[in-house]
N, C-alpha and C. Protein backbone atom coordinates (compact mmCIF):
# COMPACT_ATOMS: atom_id res chain seq x y z
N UNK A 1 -139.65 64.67 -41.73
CA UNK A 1 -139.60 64.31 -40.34
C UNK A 1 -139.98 65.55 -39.52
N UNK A 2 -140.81 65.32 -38.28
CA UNK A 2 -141.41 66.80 -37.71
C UNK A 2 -140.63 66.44 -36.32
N UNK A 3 -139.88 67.32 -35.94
CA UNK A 3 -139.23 67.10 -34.41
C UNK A 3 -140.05 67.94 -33.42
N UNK A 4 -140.78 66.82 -32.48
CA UNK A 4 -141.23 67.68 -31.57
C UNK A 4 -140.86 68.30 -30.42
N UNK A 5 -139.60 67.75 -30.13
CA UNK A 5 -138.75 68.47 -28.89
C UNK A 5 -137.75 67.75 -28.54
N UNK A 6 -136.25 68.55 -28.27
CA UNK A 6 -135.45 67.89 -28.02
C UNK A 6 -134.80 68.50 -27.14
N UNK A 7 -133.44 67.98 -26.35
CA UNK A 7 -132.82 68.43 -24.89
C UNK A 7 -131.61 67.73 -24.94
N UNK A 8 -130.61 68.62 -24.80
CA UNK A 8 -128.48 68.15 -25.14
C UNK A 8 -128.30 68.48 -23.29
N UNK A 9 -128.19 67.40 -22.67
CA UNK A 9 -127.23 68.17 -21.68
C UNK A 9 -125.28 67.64 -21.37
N UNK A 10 -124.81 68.96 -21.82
CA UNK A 10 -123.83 68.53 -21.20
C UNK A 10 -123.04 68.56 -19.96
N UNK A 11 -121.94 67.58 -19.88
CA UNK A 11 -121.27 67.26 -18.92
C UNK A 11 -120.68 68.64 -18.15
N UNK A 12 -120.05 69.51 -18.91
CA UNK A 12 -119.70 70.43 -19.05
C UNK A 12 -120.64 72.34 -18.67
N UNK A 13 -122.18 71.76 -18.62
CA UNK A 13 -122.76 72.40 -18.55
C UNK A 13 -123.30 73.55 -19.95
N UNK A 14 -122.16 73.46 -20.80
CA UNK A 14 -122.72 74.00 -22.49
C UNK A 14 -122.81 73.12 -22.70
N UNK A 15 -124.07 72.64 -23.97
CA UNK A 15 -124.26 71.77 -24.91
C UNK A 15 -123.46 72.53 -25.88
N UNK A 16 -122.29 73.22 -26.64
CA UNK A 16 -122.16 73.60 -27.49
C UNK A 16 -120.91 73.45 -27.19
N UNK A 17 -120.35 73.01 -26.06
CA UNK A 17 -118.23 72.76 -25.63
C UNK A 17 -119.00 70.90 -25.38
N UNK A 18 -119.73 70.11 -25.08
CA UNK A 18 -119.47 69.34 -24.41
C UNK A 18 -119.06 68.28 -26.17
N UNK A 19 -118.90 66.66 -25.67
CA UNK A 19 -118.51 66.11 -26.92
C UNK A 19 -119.23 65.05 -27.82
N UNK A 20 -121.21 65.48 -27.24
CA UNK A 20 -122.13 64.73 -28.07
C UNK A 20 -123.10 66.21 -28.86
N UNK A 21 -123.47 65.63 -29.90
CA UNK A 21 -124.16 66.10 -30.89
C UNK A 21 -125.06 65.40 -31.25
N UNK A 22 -126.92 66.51 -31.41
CA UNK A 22 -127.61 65.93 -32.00
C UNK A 22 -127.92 66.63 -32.98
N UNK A 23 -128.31 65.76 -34.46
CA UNK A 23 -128.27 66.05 -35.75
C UNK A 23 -129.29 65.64 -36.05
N UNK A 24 -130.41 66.91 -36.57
CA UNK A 24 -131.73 66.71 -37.12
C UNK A 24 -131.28 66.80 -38.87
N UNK A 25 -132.02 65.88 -39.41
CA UNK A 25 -131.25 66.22 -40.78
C UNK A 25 -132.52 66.34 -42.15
N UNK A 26 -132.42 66.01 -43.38
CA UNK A 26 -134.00 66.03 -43.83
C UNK A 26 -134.35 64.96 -44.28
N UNK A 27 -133.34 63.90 -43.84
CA UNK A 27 -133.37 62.22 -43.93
C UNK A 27 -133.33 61.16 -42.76
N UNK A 28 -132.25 61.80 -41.60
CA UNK A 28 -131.82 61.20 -40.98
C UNK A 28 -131.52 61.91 -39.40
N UNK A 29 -132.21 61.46 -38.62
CA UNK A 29 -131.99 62.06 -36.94
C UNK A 29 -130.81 60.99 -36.35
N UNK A 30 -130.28 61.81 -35.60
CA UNK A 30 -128.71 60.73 -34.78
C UNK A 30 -128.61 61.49 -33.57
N UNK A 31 -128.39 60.66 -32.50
CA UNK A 31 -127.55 61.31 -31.39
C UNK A 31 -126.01 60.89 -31.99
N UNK A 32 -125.08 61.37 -31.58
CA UNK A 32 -123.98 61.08 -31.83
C UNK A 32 -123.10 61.26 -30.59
N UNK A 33 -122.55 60.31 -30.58
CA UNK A 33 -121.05 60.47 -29.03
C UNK A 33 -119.98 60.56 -29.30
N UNK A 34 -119.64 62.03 -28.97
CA UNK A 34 -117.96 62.09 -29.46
C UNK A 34 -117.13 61.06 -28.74
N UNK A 35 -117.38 60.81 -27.17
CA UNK A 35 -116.41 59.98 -26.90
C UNK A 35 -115.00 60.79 -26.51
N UNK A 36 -114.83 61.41 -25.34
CA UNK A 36 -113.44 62.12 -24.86
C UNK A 36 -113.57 62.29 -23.63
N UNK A 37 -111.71 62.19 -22.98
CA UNK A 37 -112.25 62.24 -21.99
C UNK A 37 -112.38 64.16 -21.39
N UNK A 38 -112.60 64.07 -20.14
CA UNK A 38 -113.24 65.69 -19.91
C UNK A 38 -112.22 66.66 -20.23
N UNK A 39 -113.00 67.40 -20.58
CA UNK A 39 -111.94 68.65 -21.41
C UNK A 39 -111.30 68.18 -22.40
N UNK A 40 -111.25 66.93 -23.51
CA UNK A 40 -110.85 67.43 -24.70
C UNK A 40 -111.79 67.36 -25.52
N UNK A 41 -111.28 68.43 -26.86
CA UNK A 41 -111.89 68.58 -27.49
C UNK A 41 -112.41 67.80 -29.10
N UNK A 42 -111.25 66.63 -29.45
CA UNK A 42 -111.07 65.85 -30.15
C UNK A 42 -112.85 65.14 -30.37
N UNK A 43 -113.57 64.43 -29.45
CA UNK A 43 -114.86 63.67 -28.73
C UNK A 43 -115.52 64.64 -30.06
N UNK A 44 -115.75 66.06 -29.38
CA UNK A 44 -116.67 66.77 -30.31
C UNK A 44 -116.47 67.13 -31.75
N UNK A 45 -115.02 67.54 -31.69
CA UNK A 45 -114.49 67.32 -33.45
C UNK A 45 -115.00 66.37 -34.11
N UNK A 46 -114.79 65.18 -33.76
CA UNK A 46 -115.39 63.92 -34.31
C UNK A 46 -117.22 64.04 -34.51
N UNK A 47 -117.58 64.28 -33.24
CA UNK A 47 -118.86 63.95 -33.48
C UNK A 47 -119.70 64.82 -34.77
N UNK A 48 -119.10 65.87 -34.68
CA UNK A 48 -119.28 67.08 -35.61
C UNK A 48 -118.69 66.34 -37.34
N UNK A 49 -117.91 65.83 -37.09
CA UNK A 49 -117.49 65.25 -38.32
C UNK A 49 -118.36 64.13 -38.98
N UNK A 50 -118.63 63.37 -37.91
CA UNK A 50 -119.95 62.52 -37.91
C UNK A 50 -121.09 63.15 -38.62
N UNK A 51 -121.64 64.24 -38.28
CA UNK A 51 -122.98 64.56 -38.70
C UNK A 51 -122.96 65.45 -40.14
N UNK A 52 -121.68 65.86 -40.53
CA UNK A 52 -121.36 66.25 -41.71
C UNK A 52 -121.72 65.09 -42.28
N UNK A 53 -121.09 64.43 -42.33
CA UNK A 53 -121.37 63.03 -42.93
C UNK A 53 -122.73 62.67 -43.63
N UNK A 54 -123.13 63.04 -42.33
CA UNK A 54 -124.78 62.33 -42.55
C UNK A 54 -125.12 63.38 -42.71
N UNK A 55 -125.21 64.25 -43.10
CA UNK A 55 -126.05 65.52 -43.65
C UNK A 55 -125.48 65.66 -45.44
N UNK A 56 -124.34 64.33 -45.83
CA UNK A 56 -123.89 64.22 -46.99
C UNK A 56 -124.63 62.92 -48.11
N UNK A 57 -124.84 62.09 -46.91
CA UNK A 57 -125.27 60.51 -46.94
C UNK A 57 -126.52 60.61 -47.93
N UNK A 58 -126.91 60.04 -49.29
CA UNK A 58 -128.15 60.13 -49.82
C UNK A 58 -129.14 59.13 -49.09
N UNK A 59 -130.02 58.86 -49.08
CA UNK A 59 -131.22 58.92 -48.44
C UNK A 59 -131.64 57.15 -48.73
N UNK A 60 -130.75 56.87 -49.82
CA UNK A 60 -130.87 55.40 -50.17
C UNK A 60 -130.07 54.57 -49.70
N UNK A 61 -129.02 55.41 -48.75
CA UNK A 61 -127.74 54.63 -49.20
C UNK A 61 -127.52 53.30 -48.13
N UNK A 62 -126.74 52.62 -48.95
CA UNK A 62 -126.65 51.12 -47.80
C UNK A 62 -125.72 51.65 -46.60
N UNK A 63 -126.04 50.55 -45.50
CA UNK A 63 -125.07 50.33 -44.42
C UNK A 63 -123.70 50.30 -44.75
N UNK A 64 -123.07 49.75 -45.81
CA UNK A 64 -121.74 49.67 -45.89
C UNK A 64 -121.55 51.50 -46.31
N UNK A 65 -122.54 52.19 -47.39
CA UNK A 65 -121.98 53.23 -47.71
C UNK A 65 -122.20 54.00 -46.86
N UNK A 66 -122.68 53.79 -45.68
CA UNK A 66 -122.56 55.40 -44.75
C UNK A 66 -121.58 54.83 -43.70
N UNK A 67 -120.91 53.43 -43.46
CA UNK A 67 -120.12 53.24 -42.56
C UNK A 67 -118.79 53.64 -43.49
N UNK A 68 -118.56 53.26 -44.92
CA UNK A 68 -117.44 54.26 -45.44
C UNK A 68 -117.61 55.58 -45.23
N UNK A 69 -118.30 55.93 -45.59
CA UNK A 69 -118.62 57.95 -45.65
C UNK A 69 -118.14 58.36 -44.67
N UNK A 70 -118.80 57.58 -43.36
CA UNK A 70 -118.59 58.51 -42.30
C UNK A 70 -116.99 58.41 -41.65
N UNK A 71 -116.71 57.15 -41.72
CA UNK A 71 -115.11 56.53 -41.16
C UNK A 71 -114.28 57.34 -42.55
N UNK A 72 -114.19 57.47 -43.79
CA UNK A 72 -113.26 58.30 -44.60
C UNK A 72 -113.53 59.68 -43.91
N UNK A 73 -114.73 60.05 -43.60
CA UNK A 73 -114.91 61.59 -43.22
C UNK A 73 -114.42 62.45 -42.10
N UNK A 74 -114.63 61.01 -40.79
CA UNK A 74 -114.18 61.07 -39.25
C UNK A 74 -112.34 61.02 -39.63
N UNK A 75 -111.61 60.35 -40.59
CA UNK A 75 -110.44 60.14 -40.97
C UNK A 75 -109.87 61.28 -41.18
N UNK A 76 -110.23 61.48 -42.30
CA UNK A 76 -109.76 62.70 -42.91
C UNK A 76 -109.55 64.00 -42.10
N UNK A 77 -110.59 64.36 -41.65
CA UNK A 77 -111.22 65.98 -40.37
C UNK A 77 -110.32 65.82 -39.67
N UNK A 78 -109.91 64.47 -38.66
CA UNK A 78 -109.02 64.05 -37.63
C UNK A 78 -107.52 64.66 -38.31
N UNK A 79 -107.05 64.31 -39.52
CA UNK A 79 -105.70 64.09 -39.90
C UNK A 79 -105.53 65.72 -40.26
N UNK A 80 -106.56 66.46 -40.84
CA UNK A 80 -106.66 67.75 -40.90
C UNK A 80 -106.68 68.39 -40.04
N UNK A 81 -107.22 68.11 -39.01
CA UNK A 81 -106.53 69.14 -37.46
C UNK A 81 -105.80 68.41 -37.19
N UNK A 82 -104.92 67.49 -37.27
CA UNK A 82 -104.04 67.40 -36.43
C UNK A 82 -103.97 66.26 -34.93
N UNK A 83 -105.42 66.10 -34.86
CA UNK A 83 -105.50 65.26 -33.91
C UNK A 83 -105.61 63.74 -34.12
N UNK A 84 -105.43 63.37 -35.85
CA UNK A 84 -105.24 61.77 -35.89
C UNK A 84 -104.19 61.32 -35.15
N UNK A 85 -103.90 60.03 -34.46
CA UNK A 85 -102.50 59.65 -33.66
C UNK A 85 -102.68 58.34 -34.60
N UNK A 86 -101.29 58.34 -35.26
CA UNK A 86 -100.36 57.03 -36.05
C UNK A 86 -100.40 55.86 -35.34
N UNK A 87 -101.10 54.65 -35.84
CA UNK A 87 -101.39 53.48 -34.81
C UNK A 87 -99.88 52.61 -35.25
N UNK A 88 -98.86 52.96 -36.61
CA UNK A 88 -98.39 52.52 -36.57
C UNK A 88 -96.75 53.30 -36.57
């Protein structure tokens, strides 16, 4: 894949604090939306967790296996800092 130009702006004014990520990969391009509201930092944890993911994902893999990958991956990262909240 050849990227010919790309542009992050954040809310925040850094693309590097705000809570979307874009992930050039050697399979797979994503915008990704952390999703938070302003000033936390959880949105970008996630999104960052997201693109691990897909920088893990093989190149064949079905829809069901990158919607596990990434939801065990977004799971896990969350419960490891600390910021998963117990739905039950």
């Amino acid at each position: 894949m050849r990227v010919l130009e790309t542009f992050v702006r954040s809310k925040c004014g850094d693309p590097e604090l705000g809570d979307d990520v874009l992930f050039l990969g050697e399979h797979f391009a994503a915008v990704i939306d952390g999703v938070s509201a302003s000033g936390e930092r959880s949105g970008r944890i996630a999104a960052e967790l997201v693109a691990g993911a897909l920088e893990q994902l093989r190149p064949a893999a079905s829809v069901r296996e990158a919607f596990d990958l990434i939801s065990n991956t977004v799971d896990a990262g969350l419960r490891a800092s600390e910021l998963h909240e117990p739905r039950f």
